[in-house]
C-alpha atoms as a PDB file:
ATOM      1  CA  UNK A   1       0.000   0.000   0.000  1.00  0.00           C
ATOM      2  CA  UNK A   2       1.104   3.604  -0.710  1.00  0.00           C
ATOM      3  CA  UNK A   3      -0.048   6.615   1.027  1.00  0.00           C
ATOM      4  CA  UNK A   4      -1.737   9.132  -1.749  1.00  0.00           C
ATOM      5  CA  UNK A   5      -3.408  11.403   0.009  1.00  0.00           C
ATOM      6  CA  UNK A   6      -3.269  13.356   3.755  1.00  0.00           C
ATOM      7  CA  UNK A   7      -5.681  15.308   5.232  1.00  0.00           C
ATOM      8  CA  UNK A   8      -7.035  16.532   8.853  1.00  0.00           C
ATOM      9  CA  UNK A   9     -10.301  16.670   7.814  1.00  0.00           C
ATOM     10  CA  UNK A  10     -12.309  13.102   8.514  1.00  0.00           C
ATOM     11  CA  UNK A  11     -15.018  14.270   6.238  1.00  0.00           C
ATOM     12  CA  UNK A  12     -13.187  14.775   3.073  1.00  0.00           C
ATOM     13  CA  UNK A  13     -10.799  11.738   3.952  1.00  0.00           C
ATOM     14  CA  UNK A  14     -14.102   9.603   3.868  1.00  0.00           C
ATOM     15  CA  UNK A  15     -15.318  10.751   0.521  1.00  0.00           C
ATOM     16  CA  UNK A  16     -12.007  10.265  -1.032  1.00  0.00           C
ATOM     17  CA  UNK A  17     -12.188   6.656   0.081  1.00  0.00           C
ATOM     18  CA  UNK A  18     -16.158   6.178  -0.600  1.00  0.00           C
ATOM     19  CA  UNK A  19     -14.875   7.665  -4.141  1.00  0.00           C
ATOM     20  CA  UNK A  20     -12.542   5.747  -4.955  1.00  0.00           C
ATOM     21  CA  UNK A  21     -14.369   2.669  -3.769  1.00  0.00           C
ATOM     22  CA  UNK A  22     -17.326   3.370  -5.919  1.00  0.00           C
ATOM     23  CA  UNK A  23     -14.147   3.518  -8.700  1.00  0.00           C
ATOM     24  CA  UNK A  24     -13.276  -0.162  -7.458  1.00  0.00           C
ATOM     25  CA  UNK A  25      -9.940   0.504  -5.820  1.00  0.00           C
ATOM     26  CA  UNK A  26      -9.732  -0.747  -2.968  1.00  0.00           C
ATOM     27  CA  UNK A  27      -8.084   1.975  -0.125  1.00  0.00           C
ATOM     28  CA  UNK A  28      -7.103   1.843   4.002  1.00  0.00           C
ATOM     29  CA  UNK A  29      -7.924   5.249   5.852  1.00  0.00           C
ATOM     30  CA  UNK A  30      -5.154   5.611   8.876  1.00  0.00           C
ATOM     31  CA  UNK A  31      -5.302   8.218  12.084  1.00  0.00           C
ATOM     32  CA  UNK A  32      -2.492   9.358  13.466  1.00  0.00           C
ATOM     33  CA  UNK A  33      -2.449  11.972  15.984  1.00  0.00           C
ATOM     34  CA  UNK A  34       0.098  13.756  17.610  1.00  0.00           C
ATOM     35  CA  UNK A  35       0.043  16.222  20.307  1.00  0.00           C
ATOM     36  CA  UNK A  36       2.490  19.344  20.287  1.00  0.00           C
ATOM     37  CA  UNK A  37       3.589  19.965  24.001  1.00  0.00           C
ATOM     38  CA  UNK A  38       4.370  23.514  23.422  1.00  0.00           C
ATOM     39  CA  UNK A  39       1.459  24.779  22.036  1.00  0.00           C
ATOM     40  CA  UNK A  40      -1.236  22.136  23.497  1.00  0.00           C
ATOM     41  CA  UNK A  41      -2.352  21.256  20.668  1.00  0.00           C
ATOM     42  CA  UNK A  42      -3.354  17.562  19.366  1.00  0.00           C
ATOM     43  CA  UNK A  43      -3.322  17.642  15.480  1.00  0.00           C
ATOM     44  CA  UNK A  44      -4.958  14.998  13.690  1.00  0.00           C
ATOM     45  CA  UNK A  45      -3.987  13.370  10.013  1.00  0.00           C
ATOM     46  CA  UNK A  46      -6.079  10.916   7.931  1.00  0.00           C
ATOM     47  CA  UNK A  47      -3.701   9.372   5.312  1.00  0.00           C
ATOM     48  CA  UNK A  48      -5.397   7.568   2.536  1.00  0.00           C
ATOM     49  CA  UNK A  49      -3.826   4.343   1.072  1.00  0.00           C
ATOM     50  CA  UNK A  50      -4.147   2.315  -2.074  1.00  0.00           C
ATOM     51  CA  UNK A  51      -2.714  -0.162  -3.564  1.00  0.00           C
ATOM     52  CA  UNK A  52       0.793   0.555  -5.213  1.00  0.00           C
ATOM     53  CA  UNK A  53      -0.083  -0.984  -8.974  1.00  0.00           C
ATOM     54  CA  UNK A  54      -3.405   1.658  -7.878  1.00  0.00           C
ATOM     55  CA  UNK A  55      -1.995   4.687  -7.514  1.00  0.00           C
ATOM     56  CA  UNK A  56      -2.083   6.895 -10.285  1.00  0.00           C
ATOM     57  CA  UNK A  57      -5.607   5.564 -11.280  1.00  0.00           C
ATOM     58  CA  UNK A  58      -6.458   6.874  -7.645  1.00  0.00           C
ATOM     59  CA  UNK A  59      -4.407  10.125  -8.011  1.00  0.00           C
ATOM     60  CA  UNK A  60      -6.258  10.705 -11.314  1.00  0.00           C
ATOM     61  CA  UNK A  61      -9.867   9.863  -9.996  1.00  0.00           C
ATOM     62  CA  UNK A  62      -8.969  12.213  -6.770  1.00  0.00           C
ATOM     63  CA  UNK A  63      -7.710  15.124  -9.637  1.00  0.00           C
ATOM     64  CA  UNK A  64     -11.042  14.535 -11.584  1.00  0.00           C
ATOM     65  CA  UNK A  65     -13.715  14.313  -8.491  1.00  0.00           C
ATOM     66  CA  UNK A  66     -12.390  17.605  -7.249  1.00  0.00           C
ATOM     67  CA  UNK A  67      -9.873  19.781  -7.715  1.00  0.00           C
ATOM     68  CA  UNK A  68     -10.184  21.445  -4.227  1.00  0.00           C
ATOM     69  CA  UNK A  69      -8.301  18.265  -2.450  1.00  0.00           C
ATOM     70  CA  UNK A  70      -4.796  18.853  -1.471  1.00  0.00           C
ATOM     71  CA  UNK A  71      -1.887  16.014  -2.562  1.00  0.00           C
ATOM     72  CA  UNK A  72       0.470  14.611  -0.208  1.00  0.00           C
ATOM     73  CA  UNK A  73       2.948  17.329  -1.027  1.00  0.00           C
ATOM     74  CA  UNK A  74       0.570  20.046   0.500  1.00  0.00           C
ATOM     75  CA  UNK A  75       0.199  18.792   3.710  1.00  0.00           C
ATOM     76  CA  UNK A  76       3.736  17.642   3.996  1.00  0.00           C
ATOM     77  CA  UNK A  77       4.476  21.371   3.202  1.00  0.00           C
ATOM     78  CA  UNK A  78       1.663  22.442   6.339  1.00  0.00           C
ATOM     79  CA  UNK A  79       3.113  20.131   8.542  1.00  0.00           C
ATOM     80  CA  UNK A  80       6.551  21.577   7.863  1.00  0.00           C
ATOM     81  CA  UNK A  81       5.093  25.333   8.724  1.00  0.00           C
ATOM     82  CA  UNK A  82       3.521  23.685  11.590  1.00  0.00           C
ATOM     83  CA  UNK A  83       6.955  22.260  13.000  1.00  0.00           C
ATOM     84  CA  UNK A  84       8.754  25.608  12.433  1.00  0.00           C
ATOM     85  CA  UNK A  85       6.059  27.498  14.218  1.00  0.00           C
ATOM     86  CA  UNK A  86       6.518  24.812  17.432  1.00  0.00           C
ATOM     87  CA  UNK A  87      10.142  25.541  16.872  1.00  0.00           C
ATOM     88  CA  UNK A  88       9.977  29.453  16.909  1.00  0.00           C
ATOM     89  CA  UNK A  89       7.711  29.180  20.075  1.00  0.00           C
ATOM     90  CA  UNK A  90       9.336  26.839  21.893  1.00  0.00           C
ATOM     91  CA  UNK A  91      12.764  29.110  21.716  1.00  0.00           C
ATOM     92  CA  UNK A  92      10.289  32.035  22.865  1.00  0.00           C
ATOM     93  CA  UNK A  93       9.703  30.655  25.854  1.00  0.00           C
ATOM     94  CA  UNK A  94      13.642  28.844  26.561  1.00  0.00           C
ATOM     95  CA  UNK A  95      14.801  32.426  25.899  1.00  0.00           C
ATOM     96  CA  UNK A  96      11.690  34.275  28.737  1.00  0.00           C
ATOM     97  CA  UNK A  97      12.589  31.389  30.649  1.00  0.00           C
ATOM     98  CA  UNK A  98      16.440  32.195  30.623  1.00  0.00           C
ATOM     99  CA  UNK A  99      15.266  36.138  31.171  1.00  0.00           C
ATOM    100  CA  UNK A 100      13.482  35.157  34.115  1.00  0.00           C
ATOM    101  CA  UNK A 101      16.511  33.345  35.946  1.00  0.00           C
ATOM    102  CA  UNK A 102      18.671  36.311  34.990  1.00  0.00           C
ATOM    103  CA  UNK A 103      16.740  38.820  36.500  1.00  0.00           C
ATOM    104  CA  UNK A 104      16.276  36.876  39.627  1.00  0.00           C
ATOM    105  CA  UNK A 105      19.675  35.981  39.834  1.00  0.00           C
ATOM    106  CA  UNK A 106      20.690  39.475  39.488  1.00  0.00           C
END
């Protein structure tokens, strides 16, 4: 199986897979979650699988049904912004954290 599609959205994952389905491929639906520490947040992705010698038939079906879904690439790029925003804000609070000791200290 190869993942073709991603998406946080359990709505649009399901009619991708009740698509493709009715298209006769056959397809696995996966959550994983994953909770960010920093921010609090749990984020949730559905990742939509097919079978390998089905994958551009599904990628083409997906194109054609809609054009508004996202490809793997986009939320690979999301999660990416995602990561660099945990970064950013996790160094926000090392370096008020630091700031804090200083001024104690001091």
């Amino acid at each position: 199986m190869v993942i073709i599609y991603r998406t946080n959205d359990s709505i649009e994952a399901d009619a991708i897979c009740s698509n493709l389905s009715a298209h006769g491929i056959a397809c696995d639906c996966s959550r994983n979650d994953s909770f960010h520490a920093v921010s609090g947040v749990n984020h949730v992705m559905f990742e939509i699988s097919v079978p390998e010698d089905m994958e551009q038939r599904a990628r083409d079906i997906i194109r054609e049904q809609s054009g508004g879904y996202e490809s793997t690439k986009m939320g690979s790029s999301r999660r990416s912004k995602a990561r660099i925003v945990a970064i950013i804000s996790l160094v926000v609070i090392v370096v008020g954290l630091a700031a804090s000791i200083i001024s104690a200290v001091m």
